[in-house]
Protein backbone atom coordinates (compact mmCIF):
# COMPACT_ATOMS: atom_id res chain seq x y z
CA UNK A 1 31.61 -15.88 -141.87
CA UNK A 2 34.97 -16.84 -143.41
CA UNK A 3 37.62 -19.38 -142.11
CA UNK A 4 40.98 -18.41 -140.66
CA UNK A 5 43.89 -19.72 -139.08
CA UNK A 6 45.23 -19.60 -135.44
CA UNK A 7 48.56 -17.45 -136.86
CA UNK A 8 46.08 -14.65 -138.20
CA UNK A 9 44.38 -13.97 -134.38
CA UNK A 10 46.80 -12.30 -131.57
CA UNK A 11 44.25 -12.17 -128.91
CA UNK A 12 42.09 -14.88 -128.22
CA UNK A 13 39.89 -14.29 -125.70
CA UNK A 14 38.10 -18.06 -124.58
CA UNK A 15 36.68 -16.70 -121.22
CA UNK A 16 34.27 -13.91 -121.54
CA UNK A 17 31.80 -15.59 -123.59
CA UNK A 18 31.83 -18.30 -121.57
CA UNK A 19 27.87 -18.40 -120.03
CA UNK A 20 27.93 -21.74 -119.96
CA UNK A 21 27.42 -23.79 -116.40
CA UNK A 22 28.73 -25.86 -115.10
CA UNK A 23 31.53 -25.71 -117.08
CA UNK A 24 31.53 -29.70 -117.52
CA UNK A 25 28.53 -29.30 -119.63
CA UNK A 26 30.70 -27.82 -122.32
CA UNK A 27 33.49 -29.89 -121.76
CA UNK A 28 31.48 -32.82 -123.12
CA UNK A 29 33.07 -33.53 -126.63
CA UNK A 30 35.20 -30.68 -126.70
CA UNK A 31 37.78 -33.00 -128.16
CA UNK A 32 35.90 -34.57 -130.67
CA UNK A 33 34.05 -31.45 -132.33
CA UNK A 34 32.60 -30.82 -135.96
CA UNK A 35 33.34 -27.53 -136.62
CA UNK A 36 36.52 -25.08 -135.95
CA UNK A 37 35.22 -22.85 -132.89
CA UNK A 38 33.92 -19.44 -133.88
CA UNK A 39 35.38 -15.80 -133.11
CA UNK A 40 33.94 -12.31 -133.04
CA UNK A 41 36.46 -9.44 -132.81
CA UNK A 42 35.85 -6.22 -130.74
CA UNK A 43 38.57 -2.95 -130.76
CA UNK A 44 41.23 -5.89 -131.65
CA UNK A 45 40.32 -9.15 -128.83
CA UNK A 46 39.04 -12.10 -130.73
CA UNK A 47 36.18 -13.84 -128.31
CA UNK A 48 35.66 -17.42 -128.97
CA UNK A 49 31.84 -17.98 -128.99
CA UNK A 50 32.01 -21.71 -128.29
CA UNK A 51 34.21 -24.79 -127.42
CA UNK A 52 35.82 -22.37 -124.90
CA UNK A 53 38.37 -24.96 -123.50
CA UNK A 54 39.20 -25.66 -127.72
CA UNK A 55 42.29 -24.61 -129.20
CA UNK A 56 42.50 -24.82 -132.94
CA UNK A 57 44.27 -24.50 -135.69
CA UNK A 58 41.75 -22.96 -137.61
CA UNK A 59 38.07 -20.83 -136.57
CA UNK A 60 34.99 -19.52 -138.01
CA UNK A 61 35.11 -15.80 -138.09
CA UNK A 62 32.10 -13.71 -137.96
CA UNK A 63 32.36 -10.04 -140.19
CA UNK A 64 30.92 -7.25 -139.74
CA UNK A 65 28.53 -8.10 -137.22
CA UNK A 66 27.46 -6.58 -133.71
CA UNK A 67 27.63 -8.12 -129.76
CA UNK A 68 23.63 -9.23 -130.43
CA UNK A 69 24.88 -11.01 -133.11
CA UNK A 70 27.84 -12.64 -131.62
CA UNK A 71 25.46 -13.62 -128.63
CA UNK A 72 22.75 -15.16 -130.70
CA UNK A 73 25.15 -17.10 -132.64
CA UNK A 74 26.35 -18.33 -129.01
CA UNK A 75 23.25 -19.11 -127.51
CA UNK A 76 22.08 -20.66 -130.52
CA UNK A 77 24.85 -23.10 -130.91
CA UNK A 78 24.12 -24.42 -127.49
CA UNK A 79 20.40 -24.41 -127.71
CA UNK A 80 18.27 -21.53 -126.28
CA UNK A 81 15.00 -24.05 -125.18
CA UNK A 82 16.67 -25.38 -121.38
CA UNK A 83 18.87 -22.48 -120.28
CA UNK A 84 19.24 -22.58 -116.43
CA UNK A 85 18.86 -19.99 -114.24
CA UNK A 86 23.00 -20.08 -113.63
CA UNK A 87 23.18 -19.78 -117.30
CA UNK A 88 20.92 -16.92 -117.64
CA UNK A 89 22.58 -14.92 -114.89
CA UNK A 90 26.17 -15.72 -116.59
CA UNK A 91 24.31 -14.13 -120.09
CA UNK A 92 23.17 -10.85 -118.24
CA UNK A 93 26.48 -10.24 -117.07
CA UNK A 94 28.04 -10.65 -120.54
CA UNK A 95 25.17 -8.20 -122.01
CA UNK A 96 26.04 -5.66 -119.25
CA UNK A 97 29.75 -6.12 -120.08
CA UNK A 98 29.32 -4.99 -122.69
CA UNK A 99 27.31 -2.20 -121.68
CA UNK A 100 24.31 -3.60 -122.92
CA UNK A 101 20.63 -3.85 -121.57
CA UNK A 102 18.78 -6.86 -121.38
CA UNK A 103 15.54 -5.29 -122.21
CA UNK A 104 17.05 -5.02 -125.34
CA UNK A 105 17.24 -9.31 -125.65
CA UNK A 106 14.02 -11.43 -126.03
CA UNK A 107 15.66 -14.19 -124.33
CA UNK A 108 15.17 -13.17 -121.52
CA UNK A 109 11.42 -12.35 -121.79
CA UNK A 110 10.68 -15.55 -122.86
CA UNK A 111 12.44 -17.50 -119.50
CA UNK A 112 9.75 -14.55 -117.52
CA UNK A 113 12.75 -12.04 -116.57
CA UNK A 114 11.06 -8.93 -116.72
CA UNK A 115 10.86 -5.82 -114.17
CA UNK A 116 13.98 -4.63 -112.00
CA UNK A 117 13.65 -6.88 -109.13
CA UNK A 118 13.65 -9.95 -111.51
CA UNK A 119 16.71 -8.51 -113.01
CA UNK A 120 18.50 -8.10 -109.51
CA UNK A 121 18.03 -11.17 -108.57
CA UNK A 122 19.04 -12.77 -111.49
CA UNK A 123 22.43 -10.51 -111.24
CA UNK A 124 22.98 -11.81 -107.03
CA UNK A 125 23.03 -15.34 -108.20
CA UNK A 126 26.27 -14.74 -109.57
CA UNK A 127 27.84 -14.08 -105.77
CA UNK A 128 26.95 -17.80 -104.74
CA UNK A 129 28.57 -21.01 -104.03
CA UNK A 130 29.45 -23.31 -106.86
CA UNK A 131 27.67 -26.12 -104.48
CA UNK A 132 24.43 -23.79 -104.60
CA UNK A 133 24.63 -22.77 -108.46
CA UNK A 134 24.87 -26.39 -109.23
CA UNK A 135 22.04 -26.99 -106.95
CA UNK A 136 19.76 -23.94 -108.93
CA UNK A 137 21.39 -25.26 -112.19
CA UNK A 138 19.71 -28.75 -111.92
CA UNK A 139 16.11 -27.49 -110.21
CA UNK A 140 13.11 -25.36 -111.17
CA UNK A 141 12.72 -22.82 -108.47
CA UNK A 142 10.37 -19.67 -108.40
CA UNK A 143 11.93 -15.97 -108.77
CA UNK A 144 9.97 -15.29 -105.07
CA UNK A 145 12.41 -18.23 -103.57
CA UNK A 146 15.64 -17.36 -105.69
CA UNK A 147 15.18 -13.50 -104.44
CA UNK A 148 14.77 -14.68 -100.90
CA UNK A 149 17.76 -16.70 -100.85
CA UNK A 150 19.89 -13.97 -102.34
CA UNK A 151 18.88 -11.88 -99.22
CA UNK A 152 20.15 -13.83 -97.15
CA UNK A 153 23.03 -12.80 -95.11
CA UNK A 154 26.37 -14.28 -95.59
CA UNK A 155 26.77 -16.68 -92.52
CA UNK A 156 23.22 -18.07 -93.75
CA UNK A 157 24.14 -18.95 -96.76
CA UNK A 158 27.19 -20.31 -95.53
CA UNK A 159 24.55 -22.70 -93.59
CA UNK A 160 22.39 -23.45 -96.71
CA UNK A 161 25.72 -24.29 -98.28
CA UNK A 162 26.51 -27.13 -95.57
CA UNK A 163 22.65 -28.16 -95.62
CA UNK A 164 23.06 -29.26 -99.63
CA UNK A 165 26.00 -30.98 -98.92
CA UNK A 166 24.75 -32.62 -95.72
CA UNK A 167 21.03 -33.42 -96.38
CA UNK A 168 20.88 -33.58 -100.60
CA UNK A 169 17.12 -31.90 -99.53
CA UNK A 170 14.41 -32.22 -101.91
CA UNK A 171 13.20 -28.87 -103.87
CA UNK A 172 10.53 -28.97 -101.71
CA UNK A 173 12.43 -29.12 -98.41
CA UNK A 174 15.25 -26.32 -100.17
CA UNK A 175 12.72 -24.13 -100.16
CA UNK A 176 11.22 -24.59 -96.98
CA UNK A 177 14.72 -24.03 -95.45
CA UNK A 178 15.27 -20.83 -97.26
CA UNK A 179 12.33 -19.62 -96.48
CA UNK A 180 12.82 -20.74 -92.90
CA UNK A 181 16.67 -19.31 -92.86
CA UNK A 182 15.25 -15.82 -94.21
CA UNK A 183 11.93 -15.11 -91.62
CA UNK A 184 14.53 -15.67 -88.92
CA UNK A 185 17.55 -14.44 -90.03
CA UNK A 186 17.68 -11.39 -87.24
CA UNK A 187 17.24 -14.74 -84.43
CA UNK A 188 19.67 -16.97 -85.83
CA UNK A 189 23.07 -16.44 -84.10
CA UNK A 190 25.82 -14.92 -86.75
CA UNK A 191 28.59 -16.96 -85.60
CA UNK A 192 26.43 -20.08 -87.05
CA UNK A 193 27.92 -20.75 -90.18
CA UNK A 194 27.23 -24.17 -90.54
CA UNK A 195 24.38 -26.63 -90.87
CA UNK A 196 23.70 -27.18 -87.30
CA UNK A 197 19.82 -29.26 -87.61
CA UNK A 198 19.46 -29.33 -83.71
CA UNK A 199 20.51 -25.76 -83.33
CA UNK A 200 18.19 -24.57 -86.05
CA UNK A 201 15.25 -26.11 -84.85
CA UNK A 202 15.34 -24.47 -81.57
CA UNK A 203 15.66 -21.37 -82.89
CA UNK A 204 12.91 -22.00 -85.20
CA UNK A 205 10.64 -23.75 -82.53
CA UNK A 206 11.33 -20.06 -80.83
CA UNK A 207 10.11 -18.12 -83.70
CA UNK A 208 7.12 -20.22 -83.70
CA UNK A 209 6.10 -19.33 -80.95
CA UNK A 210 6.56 -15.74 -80.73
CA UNK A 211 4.84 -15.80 -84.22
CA UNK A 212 2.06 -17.37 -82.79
CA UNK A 213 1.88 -15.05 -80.19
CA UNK A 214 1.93 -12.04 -82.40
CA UNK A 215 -0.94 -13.06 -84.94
CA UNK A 216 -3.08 -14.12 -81.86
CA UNK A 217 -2.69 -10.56 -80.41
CA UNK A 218 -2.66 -9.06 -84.04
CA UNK A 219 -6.38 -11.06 -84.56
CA UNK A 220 -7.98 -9.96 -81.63
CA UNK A 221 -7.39 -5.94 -82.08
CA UNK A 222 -7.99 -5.99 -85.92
CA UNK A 223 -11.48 -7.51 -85.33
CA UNK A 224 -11.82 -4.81 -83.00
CA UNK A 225 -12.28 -2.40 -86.78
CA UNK A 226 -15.18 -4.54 -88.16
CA UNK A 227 -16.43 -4.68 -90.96
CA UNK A 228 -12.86 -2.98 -91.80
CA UNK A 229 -10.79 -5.83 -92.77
CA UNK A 230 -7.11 -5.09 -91.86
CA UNK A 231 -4.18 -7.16 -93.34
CA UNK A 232 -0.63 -7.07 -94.05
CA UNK A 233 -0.08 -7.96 -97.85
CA UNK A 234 3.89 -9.02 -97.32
CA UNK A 235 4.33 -11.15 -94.10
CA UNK A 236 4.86 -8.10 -92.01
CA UNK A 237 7.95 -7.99 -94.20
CA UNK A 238 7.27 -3.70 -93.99
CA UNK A 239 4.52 -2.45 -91.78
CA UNK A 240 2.20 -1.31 -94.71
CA UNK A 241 -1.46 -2.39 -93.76
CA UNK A 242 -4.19 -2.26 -96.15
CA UNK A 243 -7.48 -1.44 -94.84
CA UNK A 244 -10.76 -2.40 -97.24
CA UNK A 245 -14.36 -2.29 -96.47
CA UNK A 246 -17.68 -2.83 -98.43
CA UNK A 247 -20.29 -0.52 -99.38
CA UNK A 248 -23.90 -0.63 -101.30
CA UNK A 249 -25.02 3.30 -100.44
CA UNK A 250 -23.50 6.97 -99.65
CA UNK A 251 -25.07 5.91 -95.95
CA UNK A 252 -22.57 3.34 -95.36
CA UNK A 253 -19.74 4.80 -96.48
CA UNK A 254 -20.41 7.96 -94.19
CA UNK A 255 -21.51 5.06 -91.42
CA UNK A 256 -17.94 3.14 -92.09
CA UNK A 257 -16.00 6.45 -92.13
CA UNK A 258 -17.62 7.43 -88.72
CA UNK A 259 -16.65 4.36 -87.08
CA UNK A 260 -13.18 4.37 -88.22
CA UNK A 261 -12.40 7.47 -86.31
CA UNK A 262 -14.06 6.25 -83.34
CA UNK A 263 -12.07 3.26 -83.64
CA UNK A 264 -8.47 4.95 -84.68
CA UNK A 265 -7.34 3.61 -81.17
CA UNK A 266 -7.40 -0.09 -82.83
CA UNK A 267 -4.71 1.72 -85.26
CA UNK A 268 -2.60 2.50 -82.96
CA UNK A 269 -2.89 -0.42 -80.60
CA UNK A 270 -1.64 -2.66 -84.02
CA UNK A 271 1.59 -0.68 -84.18
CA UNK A 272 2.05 -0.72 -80.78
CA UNK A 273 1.98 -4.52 -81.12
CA UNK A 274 4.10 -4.64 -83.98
CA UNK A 275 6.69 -2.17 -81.93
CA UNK A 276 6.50 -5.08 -79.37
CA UNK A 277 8.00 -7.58 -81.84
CA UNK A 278 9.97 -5.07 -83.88
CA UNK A 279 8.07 -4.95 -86.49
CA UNK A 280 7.81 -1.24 -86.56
C-alpha cells in the first residue's frame, strides 16, 4: 500500500464498492476521517474502497493485489461481525460484478448463506423498496420469510410497502402479514396496491374459511388410508404427498401393500379435492 495524490488517479470510481446501507451509515464522520480513503485499480478505474462520499487530496493505494483482496480490505474497514441482510445482498452483487462466485467468500458462510435458493433470495432483495430494505436492514428475519416476501407479486409488495409506513408493525406482526399477503396472493384483487386493513381482512376472513373447509374434507378421506399416514410437507404449496407407514414383519408390509391398492380410490378422491380448490 503506498500513498498518492488525487492528480495521479483519472478515474475514480466512488460507487461500485459502495455495499454499504443505508447510505447514512457511512455518511457518519465522513468529514472528519483518520485516514486518506483507499483505491484499488482494475484495467485503468480506480475504486474507492471506503469513505465513498470522500474526496481527497491524497489515498491509500493497494498494489498488486486481486478483487478478494480489495473486498476484504472493504469489509474489514467497516467491520464484518453485524452486516445486514441489505448489506450482504449489496456484497453479492459486487462479487458477481465482477464475475465472481460467492462460494468462493467465507463471509457469506458464516451469516448461513449457503445453497442456491439462499443465494436467490439474497440477490431479489436488491429489487425492493428503500422503505422495506431499511425495514430488513434494522430486523432479524429468517431466510423462509425473506424468500416469501420476495415472491410476492408486485402490487403486494406495493401493499407491504404502505403497511410499514402506516402501521410501524412489530417483526412479529411483519411476518405474519407476509406470510398472510403470500398464501393469498391469487385472492387478493391486483388493482390493490395499497394498505387497505378492512379490505385485507375480508379477503383473509375468506381464505379462512375455504381453508378450513379444505383440511376438514382433506382429514376425513386421508384417514380413510389408515395406518398410511398421508401429508403434504409444503402447505399444499405443490401437490407432492408423502405417504409413510410402519412395519415390524414381511406380513405387514405385504398386509399394508394390499390395502393400499384396495384403497387407491382415497388417492384419487385427495386430488380430486385439491382440483376443487386449485390445488392441482
Amino acid at each position: 500500500m503506498k500513498l498518492i495524490t488525487a492528480d495521479q488517479t483519472t478515474n475514480i470510481d466512488r460507487a461500485t464498492f459502495n455495499w454499504i446501507f443505508p447510505d447514512r451509515k457511512e455518511e457518519t464522520g465522513a468529514d472528519d476521517i483518520t485516514y486518506p480513503p483507499a483505491l484499488w485499480e482494475k484495467k485503468g478505474i480506480y475504486y474507492q474502497l471506503n469513505y465513498f462520499s470522500h474526496c481527497a487530496d491524497e489515498y491509500f493505494f493497494l498494489e498488486n493485489c486481486g478483487f478478494f483482496d480489495a473486498l476484504s480490505f472493504s469489509v474489514d474497514f467497516y467491520g464484518t461481525k453485524n452486516l445486514n441482510i441489505i448489506e450482504l445482498s449489496n456484497l453479492l452483487f459486487l462479487a458477481e460484478h465482477f464475475g465472481y462466485d460467492i462460494s468462493d467468500l467465507d463471509l457469506f458462510e458464516r451469516y448461513g448463506v449457503a445453497g442456491d435458493r439462499k443465494v436467490k433470495t439474497l440477490r431479489e432483495l436488491k429489487d425492493l423498496s428503500e422503505d422495506i430494505k431499511e425495514y430488513l436492514a434494522v430486523k432479524n428475519f429468517s431466510f423462509k420469510t425473506l424468500n416469501l416476501l420476495t415472491r410476492l407479486p408486485e402490487n403486494l409488495i406495493s401493499i407491504l410497502d404502505s403497511y410499514l409506513l402506516t402501521e410501524n408493525p412489530s417483526v412479529s406482526d411483519f411476518k405474519k402479514m407476509v406470510t398472510k399477503l403470500f398464501d393469498m396472493k391469487e385472492e387478493i384483487p391486483q388493482d390493490l396496491a395499497t394498505y387497505d386493513k378492512n379490505e385485507l381482512e375480508k379477503v383473509f376472513l375468506s381464505k379462512n374459511i375455504t381453508q378450513e373447509n379444505f383440511l376438514s374434507e382433506m382429514k376425513d378421506i386421508a384417514g380413510e388410508m389408515k395406518p398410511v399416514k398421508i401429508k403434504n410437507l409444503d402447505n399444499f404449496e405443490t401437490d407432492i404427498l408423502e405417504l409413510s407407514f410402519k412395519i415390524n414383519s414381511p406380513e405387514d408390509f405385504e398386509k399394508i401393500l394390499n390395502q393400499m391398492f384396495e384403497k387407491k380410490k382415497v388417492i384419487k378422491n385427495i386430488y380430486r379435492v385439491m382440483e376443487k380448490y386449485d390445488l392441482h
